[in-house]
N, C-alpha and C. Protein backbone atom coordinates (compact mmCIF):
# COMPACT_ATOMS: atom_id res chain seq x y z
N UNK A 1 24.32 35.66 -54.33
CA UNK A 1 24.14 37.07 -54.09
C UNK A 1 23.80 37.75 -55.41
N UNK A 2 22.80 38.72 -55.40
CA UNK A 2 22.28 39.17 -56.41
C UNK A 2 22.76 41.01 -56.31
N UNK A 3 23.59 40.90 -57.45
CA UNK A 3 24.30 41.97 -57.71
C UNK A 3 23.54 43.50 -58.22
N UNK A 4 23.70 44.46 -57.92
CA UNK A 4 23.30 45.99 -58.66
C UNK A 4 23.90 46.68 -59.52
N UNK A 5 23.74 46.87 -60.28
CA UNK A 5 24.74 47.82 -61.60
C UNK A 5 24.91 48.96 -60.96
N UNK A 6 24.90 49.17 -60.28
CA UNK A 6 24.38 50.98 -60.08
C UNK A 6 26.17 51.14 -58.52
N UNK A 7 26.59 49.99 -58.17
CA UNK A 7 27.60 50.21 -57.39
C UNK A 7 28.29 49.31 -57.59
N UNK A 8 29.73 49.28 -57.23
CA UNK A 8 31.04 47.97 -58.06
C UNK A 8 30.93 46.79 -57.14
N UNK A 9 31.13 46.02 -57.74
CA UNK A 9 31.12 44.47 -56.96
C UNK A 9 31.24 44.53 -55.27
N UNK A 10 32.70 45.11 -55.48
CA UNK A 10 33.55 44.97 -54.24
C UNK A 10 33.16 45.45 -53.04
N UNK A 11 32.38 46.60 -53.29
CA UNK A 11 31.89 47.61 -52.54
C UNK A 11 30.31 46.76 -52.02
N UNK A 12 30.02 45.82 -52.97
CA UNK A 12 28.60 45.36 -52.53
C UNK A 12 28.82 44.04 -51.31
N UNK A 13 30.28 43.48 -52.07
CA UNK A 13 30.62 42.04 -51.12
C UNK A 13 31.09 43.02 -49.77
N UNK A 14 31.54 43.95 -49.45
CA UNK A 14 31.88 45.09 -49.07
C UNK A 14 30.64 44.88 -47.44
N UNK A 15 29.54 45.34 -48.18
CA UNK A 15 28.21 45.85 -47.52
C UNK A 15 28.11 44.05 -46.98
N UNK A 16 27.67 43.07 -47.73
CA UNK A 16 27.71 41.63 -47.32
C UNK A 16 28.66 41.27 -45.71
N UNK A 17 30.09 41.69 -45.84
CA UNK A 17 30.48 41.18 -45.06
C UNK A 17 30.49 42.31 -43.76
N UNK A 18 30.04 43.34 -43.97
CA UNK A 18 29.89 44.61 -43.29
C UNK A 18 28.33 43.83 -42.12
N UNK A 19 27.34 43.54 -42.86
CA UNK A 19 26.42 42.71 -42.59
C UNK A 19 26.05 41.61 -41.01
N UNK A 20 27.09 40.76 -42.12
CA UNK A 20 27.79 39.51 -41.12
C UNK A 20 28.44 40.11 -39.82
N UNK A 21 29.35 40.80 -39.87
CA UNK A 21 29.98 41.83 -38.44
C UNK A 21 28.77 42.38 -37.77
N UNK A 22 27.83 43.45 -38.33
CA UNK A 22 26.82 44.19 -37.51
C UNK A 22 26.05 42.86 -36.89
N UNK A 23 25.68 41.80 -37.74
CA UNK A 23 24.44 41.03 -37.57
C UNK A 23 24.92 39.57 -36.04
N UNK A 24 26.55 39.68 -35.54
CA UNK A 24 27.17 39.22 -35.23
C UNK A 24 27.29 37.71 -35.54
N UNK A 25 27.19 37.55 -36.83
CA UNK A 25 27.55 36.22 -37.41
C UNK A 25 28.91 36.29 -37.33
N UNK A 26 30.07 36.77 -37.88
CA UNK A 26 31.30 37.05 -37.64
C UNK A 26 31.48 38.18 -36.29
N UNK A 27 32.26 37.87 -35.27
CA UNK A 27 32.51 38.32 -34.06
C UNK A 27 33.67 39.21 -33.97
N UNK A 28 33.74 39.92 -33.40
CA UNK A 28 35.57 40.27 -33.26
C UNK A 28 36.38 39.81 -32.78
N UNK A 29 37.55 39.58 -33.60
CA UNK A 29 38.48 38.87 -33.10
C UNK A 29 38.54 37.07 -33.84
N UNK A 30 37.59 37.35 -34.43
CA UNK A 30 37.05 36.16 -35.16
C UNK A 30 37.70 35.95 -36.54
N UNK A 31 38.00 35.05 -36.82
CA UNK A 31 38.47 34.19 -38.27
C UNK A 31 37.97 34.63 -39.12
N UNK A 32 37.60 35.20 -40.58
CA UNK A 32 36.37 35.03 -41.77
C UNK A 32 36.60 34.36 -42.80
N UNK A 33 36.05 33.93 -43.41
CA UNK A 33 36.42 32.82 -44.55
C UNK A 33 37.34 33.64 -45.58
N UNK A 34 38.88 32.96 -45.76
CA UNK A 34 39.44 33.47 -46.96
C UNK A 34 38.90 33.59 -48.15
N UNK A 35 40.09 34.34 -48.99
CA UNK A 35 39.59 35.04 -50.20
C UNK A 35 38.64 33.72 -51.31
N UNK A 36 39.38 32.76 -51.35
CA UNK A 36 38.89 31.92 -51.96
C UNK A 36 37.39 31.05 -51.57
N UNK A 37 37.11 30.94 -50.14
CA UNK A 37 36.21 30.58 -49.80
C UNK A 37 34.88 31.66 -50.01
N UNK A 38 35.23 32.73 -49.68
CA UNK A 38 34.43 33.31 -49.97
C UNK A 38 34.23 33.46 -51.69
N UNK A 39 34.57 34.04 -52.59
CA UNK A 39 34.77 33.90 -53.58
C UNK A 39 33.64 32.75 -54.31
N UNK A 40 33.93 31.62 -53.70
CA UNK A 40 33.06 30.49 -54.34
C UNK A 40 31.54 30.37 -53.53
N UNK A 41 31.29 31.02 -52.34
CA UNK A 41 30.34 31.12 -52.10
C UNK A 41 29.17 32.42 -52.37
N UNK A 42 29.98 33.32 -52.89
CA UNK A 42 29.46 34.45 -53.82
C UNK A 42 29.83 33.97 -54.95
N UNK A 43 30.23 33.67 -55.79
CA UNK A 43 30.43 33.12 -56.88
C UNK A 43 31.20 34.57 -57.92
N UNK A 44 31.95 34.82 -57.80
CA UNK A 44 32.59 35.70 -58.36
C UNK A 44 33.95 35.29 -57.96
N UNK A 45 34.83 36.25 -58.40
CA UNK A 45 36.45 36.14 -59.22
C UNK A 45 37.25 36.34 -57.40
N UNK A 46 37.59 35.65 -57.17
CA UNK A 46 38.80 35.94 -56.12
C UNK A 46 39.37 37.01 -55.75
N UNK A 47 40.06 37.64 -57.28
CA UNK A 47 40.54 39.08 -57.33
C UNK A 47 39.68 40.44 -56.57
N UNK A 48 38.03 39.70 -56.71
CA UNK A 48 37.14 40.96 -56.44
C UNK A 48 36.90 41.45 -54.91
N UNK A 49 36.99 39.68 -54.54
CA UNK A 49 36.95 39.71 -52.90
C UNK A 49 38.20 40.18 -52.63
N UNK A 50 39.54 39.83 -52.85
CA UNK A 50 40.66 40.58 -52.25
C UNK A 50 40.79 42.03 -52.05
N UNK A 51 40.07 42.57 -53.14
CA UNK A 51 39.68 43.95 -53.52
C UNK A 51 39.07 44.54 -52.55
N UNK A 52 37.98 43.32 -52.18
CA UNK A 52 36.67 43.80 -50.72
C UNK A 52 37.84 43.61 -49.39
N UNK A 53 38.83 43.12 -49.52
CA UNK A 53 39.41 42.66 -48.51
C UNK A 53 39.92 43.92 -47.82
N UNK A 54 40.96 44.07 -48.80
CA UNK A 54 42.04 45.68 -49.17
C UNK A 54 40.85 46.47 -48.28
N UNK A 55 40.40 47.18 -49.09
CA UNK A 55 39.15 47.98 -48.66
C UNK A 55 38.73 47.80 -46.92
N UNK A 56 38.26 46.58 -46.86
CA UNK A 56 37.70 46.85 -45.60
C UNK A 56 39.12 46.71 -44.44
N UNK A 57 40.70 46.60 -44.61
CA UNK A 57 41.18 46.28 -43.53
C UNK A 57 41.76 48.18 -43.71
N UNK A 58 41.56 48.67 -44.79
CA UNK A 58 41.70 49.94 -45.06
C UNK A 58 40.81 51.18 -44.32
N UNK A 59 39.75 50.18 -43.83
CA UNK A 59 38.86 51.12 -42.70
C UNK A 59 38.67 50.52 -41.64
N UNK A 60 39.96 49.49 -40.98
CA UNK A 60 40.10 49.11 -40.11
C UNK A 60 38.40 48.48 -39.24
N UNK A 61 38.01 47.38 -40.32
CA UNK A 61 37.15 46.57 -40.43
C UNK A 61 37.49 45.30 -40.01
N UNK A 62 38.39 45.07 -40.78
CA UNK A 62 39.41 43.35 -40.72
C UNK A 62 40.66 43.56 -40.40
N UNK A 63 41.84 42.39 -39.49
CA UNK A 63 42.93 42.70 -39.79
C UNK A 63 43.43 41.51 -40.13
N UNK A 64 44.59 41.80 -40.83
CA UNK A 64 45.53 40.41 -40.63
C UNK A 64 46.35 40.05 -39.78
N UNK A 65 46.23 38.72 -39.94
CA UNK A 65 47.01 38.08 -38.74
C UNK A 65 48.34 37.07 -39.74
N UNK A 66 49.32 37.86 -40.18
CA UNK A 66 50.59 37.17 -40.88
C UNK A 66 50.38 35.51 -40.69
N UNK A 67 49.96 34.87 -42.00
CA UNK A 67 50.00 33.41 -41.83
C UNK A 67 48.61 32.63 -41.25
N UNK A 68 47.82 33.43 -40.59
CA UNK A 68 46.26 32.78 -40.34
C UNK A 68 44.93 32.95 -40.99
N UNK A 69 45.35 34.63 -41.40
CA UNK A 69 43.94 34.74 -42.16
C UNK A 69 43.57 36.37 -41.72
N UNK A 70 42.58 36.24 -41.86
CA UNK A 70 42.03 38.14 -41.85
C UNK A 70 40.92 37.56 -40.47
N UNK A 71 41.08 38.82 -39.99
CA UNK A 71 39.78 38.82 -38.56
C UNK A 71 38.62 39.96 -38.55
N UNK A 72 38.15 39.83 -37.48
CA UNK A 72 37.03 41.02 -37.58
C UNK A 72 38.60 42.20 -36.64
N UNK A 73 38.19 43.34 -36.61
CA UNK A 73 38.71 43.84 -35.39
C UNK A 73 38.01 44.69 -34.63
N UNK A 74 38.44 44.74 -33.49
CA UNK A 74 37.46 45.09 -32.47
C UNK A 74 37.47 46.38 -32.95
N UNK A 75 35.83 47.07 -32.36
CA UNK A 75 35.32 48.04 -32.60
C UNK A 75 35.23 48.39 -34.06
N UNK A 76 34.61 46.86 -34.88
CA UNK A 76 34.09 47.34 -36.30
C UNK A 76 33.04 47.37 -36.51
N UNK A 77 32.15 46.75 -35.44
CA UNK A 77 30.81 47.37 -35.62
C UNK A 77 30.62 48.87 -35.46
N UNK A 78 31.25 49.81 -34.63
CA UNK A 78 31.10 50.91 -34.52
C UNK A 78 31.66 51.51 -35.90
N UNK A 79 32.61 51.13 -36.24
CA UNK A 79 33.14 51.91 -37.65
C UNK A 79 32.07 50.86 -39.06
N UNK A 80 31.65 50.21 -38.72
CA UNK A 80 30.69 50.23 -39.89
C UNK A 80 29.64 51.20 -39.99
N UNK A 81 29.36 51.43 -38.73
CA UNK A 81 27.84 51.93 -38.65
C UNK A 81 28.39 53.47 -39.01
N UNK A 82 29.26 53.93 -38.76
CA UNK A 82 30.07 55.24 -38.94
C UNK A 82 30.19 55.44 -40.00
N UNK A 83 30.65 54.64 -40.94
CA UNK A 83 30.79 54.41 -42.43
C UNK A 83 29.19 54.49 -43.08
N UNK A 84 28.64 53.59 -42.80
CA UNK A 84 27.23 53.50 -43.45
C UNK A 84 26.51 54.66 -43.22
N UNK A 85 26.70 55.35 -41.87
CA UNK A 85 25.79 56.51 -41.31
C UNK A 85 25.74 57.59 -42.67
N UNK A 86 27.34 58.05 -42.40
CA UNK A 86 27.64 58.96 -43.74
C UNK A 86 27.70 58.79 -44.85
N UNK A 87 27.25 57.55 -45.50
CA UNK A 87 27.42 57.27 -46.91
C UNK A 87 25.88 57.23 -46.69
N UNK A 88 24.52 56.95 -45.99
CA UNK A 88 23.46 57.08 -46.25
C UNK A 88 23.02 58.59 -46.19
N UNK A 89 23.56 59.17 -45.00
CA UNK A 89 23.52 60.86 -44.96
C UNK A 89 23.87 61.62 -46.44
N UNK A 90 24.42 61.10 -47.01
CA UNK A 90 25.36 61.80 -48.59
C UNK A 90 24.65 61.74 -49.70
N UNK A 91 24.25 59.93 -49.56
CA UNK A 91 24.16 59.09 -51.11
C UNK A 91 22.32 59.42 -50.71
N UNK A 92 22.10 58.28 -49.93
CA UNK A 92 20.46 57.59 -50.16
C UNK A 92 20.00 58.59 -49.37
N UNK A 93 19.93 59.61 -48.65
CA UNK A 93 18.88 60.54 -48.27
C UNK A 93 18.25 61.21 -49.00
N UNK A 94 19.59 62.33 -49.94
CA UNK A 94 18.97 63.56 -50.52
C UNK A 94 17.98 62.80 -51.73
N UNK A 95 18.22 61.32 -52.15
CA UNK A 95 17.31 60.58 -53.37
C UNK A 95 15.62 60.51 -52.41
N UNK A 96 15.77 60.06 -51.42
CA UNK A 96 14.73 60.01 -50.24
C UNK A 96 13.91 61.31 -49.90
N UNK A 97 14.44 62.17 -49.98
CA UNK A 97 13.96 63.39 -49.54
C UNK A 97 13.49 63.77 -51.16
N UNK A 98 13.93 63.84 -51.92
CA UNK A 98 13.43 63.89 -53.39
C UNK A 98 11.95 63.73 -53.94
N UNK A 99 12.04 61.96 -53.35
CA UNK A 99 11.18 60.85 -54.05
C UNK A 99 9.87 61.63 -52.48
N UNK A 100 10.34 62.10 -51.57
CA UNK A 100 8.94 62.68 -50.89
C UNK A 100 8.69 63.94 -51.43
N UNK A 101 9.28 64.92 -51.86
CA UNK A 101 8.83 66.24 -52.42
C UNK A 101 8.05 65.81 -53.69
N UNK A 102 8.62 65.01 -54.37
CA UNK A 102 8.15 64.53 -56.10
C UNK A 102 6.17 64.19 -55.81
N UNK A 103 6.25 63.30 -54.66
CA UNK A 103 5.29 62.40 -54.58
C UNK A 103 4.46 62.95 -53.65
N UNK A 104 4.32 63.97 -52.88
CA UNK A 104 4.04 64.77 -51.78
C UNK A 104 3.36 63.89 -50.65
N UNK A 105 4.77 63.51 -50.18
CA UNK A 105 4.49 62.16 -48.83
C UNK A 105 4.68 63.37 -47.77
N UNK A 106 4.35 63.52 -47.03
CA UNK A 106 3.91 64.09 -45.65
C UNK A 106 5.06 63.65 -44.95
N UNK A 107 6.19 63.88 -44.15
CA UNK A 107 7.11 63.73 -43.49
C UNK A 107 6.48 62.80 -42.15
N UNK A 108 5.46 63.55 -41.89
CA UNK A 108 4.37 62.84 -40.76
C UNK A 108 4.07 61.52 -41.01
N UNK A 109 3.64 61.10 -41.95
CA UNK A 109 3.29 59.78 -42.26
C UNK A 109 4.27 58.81 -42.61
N UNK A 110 5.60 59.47 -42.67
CA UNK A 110 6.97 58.74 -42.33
C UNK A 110 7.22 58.60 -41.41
N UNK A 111 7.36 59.64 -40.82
CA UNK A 111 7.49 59.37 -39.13
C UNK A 111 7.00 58.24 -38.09
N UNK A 112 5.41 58.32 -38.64
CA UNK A 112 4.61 57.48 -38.13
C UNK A 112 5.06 56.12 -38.56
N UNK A 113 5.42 55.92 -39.99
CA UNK A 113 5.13 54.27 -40.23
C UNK A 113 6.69 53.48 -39.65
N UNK A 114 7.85 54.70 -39.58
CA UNK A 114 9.45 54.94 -38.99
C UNK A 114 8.77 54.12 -37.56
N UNK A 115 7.67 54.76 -36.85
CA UNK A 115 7.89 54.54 -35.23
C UNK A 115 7.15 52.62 -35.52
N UNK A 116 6.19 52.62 -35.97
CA UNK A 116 5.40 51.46 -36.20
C UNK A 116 6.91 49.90 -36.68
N UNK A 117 7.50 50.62 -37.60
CA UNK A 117 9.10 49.38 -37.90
C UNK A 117 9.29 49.36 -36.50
N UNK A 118 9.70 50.19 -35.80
CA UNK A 118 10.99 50.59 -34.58
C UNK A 118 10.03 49.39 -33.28
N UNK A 119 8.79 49.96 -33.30
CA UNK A 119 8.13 49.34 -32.46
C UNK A 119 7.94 47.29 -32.97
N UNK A 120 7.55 46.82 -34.05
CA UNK A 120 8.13 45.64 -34.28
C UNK A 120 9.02 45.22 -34.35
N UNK A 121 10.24 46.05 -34.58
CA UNK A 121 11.58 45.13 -34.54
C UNK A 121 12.24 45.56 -33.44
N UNK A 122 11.82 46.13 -32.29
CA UNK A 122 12.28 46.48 -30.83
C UNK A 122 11.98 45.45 -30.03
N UNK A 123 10.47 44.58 -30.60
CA UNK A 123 9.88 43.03 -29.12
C UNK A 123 10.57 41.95 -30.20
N UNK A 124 11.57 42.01 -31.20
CA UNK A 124 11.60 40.54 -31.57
C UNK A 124 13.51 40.61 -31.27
């Protein structure tokens, strides 16, 4: 995994395993690889993933199960997307809306190339 300076580790392994849940590689109700497994397959410090751990059972993402491990929990796809909605509404819009005033992109010709994605990744 190729890291960004610009946001903290934890928060990025964070988005990674946020990912895996939306993308339904991890399911609800489902097992996820402990701190250590994961850890060596991102290749970073243990401490950082526990950190991602904390965090996500803190927005009732993951739970624990005393003695088995951490799970997805139900209805975390909805609270990811809830989470991400408003952190893109906050963070990456007003930079978005910026970089079109700066560059004088036509809202229209977003729109348009918006429907053209929606329409390829709607037949696959």
């Amino acid at each position: 995994m190729n890291f960004k300076d610009k946001e903290a580790i934890y928060l990025q392994i964070a988005d990674y395993v946020s990912e895996h849940i939306t993308l339904g590689k991890w399911l609800p109700e489902e097992k996820i690889p402990s701190v250590r497994e994961l850890a060596v397959v991102l290749q970073v410090n243990p401490n950082t993933v526990m950190r991602t751990y904390e965090y996500l059972q803190q927005h009732e993402i993951l739970f624990n199960k005393r003695g088995l491990g951490l799970f997805v929990a139900p209805g975390a796809v909805e609270k990811i997307k809830s989470i991400r909605r408003e952190r893109f509404m906050k963070q990456e819009l007003p930079d978005f809306f910026i970089s079109l005033y700066l560059l004088e992109i036509d809202p229209d010709d977003v729109l348009r190339l918006y429907e053209e994605f929606r329409t390829r990744n709607d037949n696959n």
